[in-house]
C-alpha atoms as a PDB file:
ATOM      1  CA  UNK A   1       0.000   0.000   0.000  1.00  0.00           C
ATOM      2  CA  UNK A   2       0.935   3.768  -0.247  1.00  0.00           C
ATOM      3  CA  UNK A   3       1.128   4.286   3.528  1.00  0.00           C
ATOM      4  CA  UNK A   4       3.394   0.983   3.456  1.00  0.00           C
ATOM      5  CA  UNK A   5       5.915   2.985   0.821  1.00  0.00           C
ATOM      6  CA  UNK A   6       6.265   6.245   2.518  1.00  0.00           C
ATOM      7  CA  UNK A   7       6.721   4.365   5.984  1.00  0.00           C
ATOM      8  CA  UNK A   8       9.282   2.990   4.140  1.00  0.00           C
ATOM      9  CA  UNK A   9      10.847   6.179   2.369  1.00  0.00           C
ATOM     10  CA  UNK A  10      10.201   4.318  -0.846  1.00  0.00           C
ATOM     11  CA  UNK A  11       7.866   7.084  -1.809  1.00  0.00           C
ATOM     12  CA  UNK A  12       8.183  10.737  -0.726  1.00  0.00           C
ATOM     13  CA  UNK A  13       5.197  12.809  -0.040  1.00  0.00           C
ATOM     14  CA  UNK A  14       4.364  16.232  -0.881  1.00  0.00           C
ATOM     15  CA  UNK A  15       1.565  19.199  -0.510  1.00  0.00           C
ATOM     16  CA  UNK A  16       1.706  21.744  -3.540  1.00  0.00           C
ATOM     17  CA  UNK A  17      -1.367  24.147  -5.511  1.00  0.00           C
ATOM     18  CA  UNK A  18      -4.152  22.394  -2.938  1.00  0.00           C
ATOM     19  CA  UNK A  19      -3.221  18.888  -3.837  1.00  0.00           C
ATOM     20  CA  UNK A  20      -0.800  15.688  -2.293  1.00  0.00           C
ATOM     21  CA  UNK A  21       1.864  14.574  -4.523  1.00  0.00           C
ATOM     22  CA  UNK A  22       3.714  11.150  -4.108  1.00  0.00           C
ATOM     23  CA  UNK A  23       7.278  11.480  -5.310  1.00  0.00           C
ATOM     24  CA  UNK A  24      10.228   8.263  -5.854  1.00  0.00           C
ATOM     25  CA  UNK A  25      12.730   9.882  -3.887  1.00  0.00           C
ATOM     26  CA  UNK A  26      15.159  10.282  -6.354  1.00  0.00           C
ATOM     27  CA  UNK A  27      12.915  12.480  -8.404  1.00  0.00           C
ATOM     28  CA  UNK A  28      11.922  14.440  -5.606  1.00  0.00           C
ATOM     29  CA  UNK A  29      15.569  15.432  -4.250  1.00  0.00           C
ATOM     30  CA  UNK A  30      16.267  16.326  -8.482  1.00  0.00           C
ATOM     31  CA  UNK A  31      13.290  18.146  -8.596  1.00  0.00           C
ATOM     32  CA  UNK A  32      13.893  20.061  -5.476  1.00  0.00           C
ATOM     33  CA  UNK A  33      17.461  20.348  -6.364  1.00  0.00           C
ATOM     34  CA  UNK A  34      16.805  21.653  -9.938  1.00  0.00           C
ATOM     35  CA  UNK A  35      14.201  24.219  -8.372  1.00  0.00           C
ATOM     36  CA  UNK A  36      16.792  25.512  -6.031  1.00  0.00           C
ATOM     37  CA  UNK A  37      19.139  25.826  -8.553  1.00  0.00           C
ATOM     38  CA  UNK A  38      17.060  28.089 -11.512  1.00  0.00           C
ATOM     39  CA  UNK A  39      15.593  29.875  -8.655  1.00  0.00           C
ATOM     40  CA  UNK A  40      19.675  30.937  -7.275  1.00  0.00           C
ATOM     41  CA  UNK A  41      20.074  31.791 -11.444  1.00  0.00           C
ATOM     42  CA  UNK A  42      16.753  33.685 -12.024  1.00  0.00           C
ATOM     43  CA  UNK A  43      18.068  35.731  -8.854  1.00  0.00           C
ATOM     44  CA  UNK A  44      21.045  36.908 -10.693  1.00  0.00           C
ATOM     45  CA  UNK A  45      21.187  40.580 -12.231  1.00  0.00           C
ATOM     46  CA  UNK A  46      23.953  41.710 -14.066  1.00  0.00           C
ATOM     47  CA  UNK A  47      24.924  45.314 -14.683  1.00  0.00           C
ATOM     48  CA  UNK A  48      23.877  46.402 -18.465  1.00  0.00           C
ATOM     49  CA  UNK A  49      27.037  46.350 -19.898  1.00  0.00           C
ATOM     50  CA  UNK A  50      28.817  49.669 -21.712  1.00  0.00           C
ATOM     51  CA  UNK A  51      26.966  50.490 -24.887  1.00  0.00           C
ATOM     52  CA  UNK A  52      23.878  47.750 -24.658  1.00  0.00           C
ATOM     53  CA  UNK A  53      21.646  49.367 -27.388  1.00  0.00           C
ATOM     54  CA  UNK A  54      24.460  49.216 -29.605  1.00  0.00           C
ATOM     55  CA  UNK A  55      25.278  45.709 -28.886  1.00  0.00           C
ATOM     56  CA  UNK A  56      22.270  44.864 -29.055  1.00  0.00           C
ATOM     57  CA  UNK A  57      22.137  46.763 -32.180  1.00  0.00           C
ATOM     58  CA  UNK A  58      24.863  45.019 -33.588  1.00  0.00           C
ATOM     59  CA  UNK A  59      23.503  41.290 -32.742  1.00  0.00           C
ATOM     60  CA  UNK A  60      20.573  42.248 -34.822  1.00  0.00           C
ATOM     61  CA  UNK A  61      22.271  43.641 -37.675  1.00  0.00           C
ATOM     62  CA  UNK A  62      23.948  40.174 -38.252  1.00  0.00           C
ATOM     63  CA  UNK A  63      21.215  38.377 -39.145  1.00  0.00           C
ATOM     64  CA  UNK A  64      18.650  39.174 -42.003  1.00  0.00           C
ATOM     65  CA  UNK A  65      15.471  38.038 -39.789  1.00  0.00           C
ATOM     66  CA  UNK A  66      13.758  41.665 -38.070  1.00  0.00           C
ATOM     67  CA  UNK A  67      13.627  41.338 -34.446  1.00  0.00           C
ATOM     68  CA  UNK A  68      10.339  41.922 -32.591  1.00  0.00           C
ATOM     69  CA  UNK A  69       9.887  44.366 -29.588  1.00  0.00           C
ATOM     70  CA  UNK A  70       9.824  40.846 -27.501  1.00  0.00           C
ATOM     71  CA  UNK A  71      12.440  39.387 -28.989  1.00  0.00           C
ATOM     72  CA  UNK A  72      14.785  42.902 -28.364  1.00  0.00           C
ATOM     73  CA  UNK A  73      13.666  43.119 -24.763  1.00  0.00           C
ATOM     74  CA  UNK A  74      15.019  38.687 -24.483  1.00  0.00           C
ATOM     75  CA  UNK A  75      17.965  40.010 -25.555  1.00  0.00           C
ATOM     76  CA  UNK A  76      18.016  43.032 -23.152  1.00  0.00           C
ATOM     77  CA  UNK A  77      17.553  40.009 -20.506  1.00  0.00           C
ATOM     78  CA  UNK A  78      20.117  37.919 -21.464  1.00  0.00           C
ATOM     79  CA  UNK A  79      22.650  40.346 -21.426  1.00  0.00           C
ATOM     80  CA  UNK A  80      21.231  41.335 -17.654  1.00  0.00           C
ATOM     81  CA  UNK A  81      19.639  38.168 -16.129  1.00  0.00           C
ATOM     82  CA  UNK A  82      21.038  34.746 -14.799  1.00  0.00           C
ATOM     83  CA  UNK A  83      18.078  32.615 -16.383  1.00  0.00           C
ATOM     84  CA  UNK A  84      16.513  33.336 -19.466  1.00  0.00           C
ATOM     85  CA  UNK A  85      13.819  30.942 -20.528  1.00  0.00           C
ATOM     86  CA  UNK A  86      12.804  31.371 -24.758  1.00  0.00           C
ATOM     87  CA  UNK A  87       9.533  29.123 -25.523  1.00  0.00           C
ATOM     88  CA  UNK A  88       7.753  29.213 -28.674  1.00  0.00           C
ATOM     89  CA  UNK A  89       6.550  26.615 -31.101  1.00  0.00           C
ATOM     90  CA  UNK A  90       8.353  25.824 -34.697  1.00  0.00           C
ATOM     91  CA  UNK A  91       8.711  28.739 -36.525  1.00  0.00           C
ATOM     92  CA  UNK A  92       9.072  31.439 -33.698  1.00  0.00           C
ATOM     93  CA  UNK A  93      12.123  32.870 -33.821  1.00  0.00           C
ATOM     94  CA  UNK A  94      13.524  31.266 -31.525  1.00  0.00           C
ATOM     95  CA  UNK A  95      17.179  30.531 -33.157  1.00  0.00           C
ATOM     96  CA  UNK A  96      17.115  33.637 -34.246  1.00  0.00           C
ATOM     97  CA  UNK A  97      16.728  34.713 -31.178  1.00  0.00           C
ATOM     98  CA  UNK A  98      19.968  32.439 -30.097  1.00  0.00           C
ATOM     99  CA  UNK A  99      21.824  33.889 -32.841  1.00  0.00           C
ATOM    100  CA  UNK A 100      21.111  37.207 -31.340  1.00  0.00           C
ATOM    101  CA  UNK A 101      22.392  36.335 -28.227  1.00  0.00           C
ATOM    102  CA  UNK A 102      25.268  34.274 -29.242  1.00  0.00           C
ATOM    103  CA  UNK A 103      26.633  38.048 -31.142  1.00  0.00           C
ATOM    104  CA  UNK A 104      25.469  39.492 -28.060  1.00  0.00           C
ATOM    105  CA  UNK A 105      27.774  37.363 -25.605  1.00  0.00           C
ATOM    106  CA  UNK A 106      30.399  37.325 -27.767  1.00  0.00           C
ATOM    107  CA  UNK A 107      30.755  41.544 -27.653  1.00  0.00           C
ATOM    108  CA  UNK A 108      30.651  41.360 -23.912  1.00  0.00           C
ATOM    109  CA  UNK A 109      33.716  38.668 -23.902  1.00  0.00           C
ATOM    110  CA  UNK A 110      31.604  36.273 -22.297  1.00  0.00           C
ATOM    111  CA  UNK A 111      32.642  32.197 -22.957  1.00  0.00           C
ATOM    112  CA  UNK A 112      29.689  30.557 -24.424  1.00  0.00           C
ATOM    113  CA  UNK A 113      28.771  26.822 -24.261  1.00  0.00           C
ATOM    114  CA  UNK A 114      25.734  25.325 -26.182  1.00  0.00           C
ATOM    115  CA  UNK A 115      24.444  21.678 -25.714  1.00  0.00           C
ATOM    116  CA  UNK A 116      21.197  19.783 -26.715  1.00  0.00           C
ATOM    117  CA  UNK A 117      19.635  16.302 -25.232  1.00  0.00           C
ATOM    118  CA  UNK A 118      20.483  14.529 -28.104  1.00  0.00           C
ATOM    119  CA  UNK A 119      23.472  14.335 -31.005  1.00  0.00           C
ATOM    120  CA  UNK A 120      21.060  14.899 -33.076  1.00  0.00           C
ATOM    121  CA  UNK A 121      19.434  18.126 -31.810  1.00  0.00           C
ATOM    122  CA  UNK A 122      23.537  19.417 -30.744  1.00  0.00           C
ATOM    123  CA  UNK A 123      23.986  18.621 -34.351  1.00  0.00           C
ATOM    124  CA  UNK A 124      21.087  20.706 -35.468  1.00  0.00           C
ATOM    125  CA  UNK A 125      22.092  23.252 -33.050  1.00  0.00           C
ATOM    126  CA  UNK A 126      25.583  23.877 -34.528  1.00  0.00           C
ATOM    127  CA  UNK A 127      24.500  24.306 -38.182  1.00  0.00           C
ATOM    128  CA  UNK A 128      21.921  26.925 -37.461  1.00  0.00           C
ATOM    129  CA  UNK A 129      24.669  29.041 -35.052  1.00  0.00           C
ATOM    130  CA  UNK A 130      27.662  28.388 -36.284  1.00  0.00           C
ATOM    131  CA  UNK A 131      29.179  27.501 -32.904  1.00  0.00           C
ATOM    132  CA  UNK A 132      30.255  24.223 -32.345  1.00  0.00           C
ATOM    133  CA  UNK A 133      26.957  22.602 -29.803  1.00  0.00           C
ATOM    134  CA  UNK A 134      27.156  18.897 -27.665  1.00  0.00           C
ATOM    135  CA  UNK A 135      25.181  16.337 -26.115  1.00  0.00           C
ATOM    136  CA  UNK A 136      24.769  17.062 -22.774  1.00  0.00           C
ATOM    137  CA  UNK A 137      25.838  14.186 -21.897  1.00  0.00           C
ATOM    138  CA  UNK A 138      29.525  14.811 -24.000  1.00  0.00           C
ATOM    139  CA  UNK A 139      29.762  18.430 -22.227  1.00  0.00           C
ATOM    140  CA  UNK A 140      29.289  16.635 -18.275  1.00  0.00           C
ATOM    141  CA  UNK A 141      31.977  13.759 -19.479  1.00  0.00           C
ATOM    142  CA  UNK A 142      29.911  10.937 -19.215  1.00  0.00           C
ATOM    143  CA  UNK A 143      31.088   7.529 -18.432  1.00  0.00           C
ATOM    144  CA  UNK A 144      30.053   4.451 -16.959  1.00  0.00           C
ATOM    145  CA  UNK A 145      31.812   3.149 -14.035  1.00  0.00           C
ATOM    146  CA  UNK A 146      33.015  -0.341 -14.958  1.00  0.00           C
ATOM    147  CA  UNK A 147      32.508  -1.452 -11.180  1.00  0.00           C
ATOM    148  CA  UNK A 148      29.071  -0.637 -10.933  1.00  0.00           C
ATOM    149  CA  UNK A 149      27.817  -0.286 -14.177  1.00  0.00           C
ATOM    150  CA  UNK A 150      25.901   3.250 -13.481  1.00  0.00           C
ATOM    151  CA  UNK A 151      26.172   6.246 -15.454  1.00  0.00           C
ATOM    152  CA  UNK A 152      28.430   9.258 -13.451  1.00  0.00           C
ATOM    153  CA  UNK A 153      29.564  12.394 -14.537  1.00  0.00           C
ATOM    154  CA  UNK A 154      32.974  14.126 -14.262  1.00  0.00           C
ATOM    155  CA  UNK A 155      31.743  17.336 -14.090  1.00  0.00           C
ATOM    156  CA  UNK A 156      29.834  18.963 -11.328  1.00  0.00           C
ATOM    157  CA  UNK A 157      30.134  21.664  -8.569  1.00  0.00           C
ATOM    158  CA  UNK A 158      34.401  20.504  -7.898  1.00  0.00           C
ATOM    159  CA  UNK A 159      35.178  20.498 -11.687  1.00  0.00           C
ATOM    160  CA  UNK A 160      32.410  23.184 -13.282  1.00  0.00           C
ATOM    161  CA  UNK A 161      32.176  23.586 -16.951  1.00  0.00           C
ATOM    162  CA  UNK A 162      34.532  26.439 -18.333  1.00  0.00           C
ATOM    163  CA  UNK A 163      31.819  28.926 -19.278  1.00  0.00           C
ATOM    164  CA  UNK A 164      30.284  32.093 -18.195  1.00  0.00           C
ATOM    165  CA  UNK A 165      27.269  31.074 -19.874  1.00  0.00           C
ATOM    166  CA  UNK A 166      24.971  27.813 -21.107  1.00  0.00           C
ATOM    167  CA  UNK A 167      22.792  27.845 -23.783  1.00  0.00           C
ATOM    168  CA  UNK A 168      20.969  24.367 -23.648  1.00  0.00           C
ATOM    169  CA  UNK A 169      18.226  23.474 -26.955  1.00  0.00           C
ATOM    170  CA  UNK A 170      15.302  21.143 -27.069  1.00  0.00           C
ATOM    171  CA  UNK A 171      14.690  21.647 -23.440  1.00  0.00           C
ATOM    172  CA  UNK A 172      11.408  19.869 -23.692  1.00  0.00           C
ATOM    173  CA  UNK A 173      13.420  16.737 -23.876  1.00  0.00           C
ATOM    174  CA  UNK A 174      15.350  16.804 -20.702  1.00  0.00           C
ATOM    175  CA  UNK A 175      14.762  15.205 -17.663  1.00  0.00           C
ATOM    176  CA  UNK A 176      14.602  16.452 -13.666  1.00  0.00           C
ATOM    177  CA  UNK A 177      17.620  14.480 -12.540  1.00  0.00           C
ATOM    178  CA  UNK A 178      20.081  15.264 -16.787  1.00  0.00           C
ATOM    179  CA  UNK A 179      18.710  18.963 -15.733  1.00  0.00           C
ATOM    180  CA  UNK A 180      20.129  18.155 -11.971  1.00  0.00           C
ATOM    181  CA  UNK A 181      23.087  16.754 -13.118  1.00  0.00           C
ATOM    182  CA  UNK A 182      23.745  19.801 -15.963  1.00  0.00           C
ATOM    183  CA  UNK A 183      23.242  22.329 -13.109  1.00  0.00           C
ATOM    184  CA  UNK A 184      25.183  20.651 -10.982  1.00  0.00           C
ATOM    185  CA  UNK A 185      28.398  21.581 -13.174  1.00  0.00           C
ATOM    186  CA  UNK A 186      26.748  24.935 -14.476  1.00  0.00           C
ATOM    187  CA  UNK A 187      29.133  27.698 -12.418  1.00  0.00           C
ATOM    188  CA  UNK A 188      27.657  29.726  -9.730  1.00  0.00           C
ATOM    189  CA  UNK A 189      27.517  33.157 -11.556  1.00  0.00           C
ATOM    190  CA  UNK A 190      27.187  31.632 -14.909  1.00  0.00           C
ATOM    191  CA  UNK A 191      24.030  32.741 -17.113  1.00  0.00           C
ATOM    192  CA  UNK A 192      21.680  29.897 -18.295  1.00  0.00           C
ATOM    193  CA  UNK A 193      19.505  30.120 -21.305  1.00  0.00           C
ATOM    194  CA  UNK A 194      17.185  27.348 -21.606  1.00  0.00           C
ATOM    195  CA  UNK A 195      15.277  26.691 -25.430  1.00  0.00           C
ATOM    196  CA  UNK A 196      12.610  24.610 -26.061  1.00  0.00           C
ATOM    197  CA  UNK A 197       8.572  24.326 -26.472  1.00  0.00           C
ATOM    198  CA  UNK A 198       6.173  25.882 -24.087  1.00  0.00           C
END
C-alpha cells in the first residue's frame, strides 16, 4: 500500500497548488534540487554592460530576420539576467533569437557553451549558429563506471564547466535528474539560457 511505501521512504510525499503529490525519492531530491538551482540563477542581475543598445544593435544587424519588440527586450535580458527561458513553437524565432544572443555574448567577452539532449538536436544546433553545440551528456563527461555499471559524470560543482554562460536546446526533452546533473556543473555566476517548447 501507499502508507506501506512512505513508511518505508520508498515514496516521498508532498503538498503543492491544494493537492498531495507522491514522489520516488530520487525524483523528488532532483526536482527540489533543480528548483533551487534556476531559482539561485533567475536571482542573478547583471549590470547592463557599456553600450547595450548598440550591442544589441549590432547582434541584430547580423542576421537578415527583423527582431520583434519581444524578442529585443530577451535580448536586453540575457545580457542582464542569470536565467533566461525562450519558448515558442516551430517557426518562432527562436534561433534567431539564439543567434542574437550568441553576437550578443560574444561583444561582452563572455565564454559561451551550447548543448542539446540529443546528437542529433547538438547537431542541429551547430548548423543553425555556427558555434560548435554537444550532447549534454559529451559536455558533463559521461562515463560508466566499470565497477558498478551506473552512469556518473565528471563534471559537477568541484570540476564546473569552463563557461560564463549555457545555452541548452530542445529543453522539452530533458529530464529532472540530466537537468540536476547539468546544473550541478553549471558555475555559480554563470548565465543559463534554456530553449525549447512551451
Amino acid at each position: 500500500s501507499i502508507a506501506r511505501l512512505l513508511e518505508a521512504e520508498r515514496l516521498f510525499r508532498d503538498h503543492l497548488a491544494g493537492i498531495d503529490i507522491l514522489y520516488l525519492p530520487a525524483l523528488y531530491r532532483a526536482e527540489a534540487y533543480c528548483t533551487s538551482r534556476l531559482l539561485g540563477h533567475a536571482a542573478c542581475r547583471y549590470s547592463a554592460p557599456a553600450a547595450l543598445p548598440k550591442k544589441i544593435r549590432a547582434a541584430t544587424q547580423s542576421s537578415d530576420l527583423e527582431y520583434s519588440s519581444q524578442q529585443m527586450l530577451a535580448l536586453q535580458e540575457a545580457a542582464t539576467s542569470g536565467l533566461l527561458l525562450l519558448t515558442g513553437g516551430p517557426g518562432t524565432g527562436k534561433t534567431t533569437l539564439v543567434n542574437g544572443i550568441l553576437s550578443l555574448y560574444g561583444q561582452m567577452g563572455l565564454r559561451c557553451v551550447l548543448c542539446a539532449p540529443t546528437g542529433r538536436a547538438a547537431k542541429r544546433l551547430t548548423e543553425v549558429t555556427g558555434y560548435e553545440a554537444s550532447t549534454i551528456h559529451r559536455l558533463l563527461g559521461a562515463g560508466i563506471d566499470p565497477h558498478t555499471g551506473k552512469l556518473y559524470f565528471e563534471k559537477d560543482e568541484d570540476d564546473p564547466i569552463q563557461a560564463d554562460a549555457v545555452i541548452v536546446d530542445e529543453m522539452s526533452m530533458v529530464d529532472v535528474q540530466l537537468l540536476g546533473s547539468l546544473l550541478q556543473a553549471v558555475p555559480v555566476g554563470a548565465r543559463l539560457v534554456l530553449v525549447g517548447d512551451p
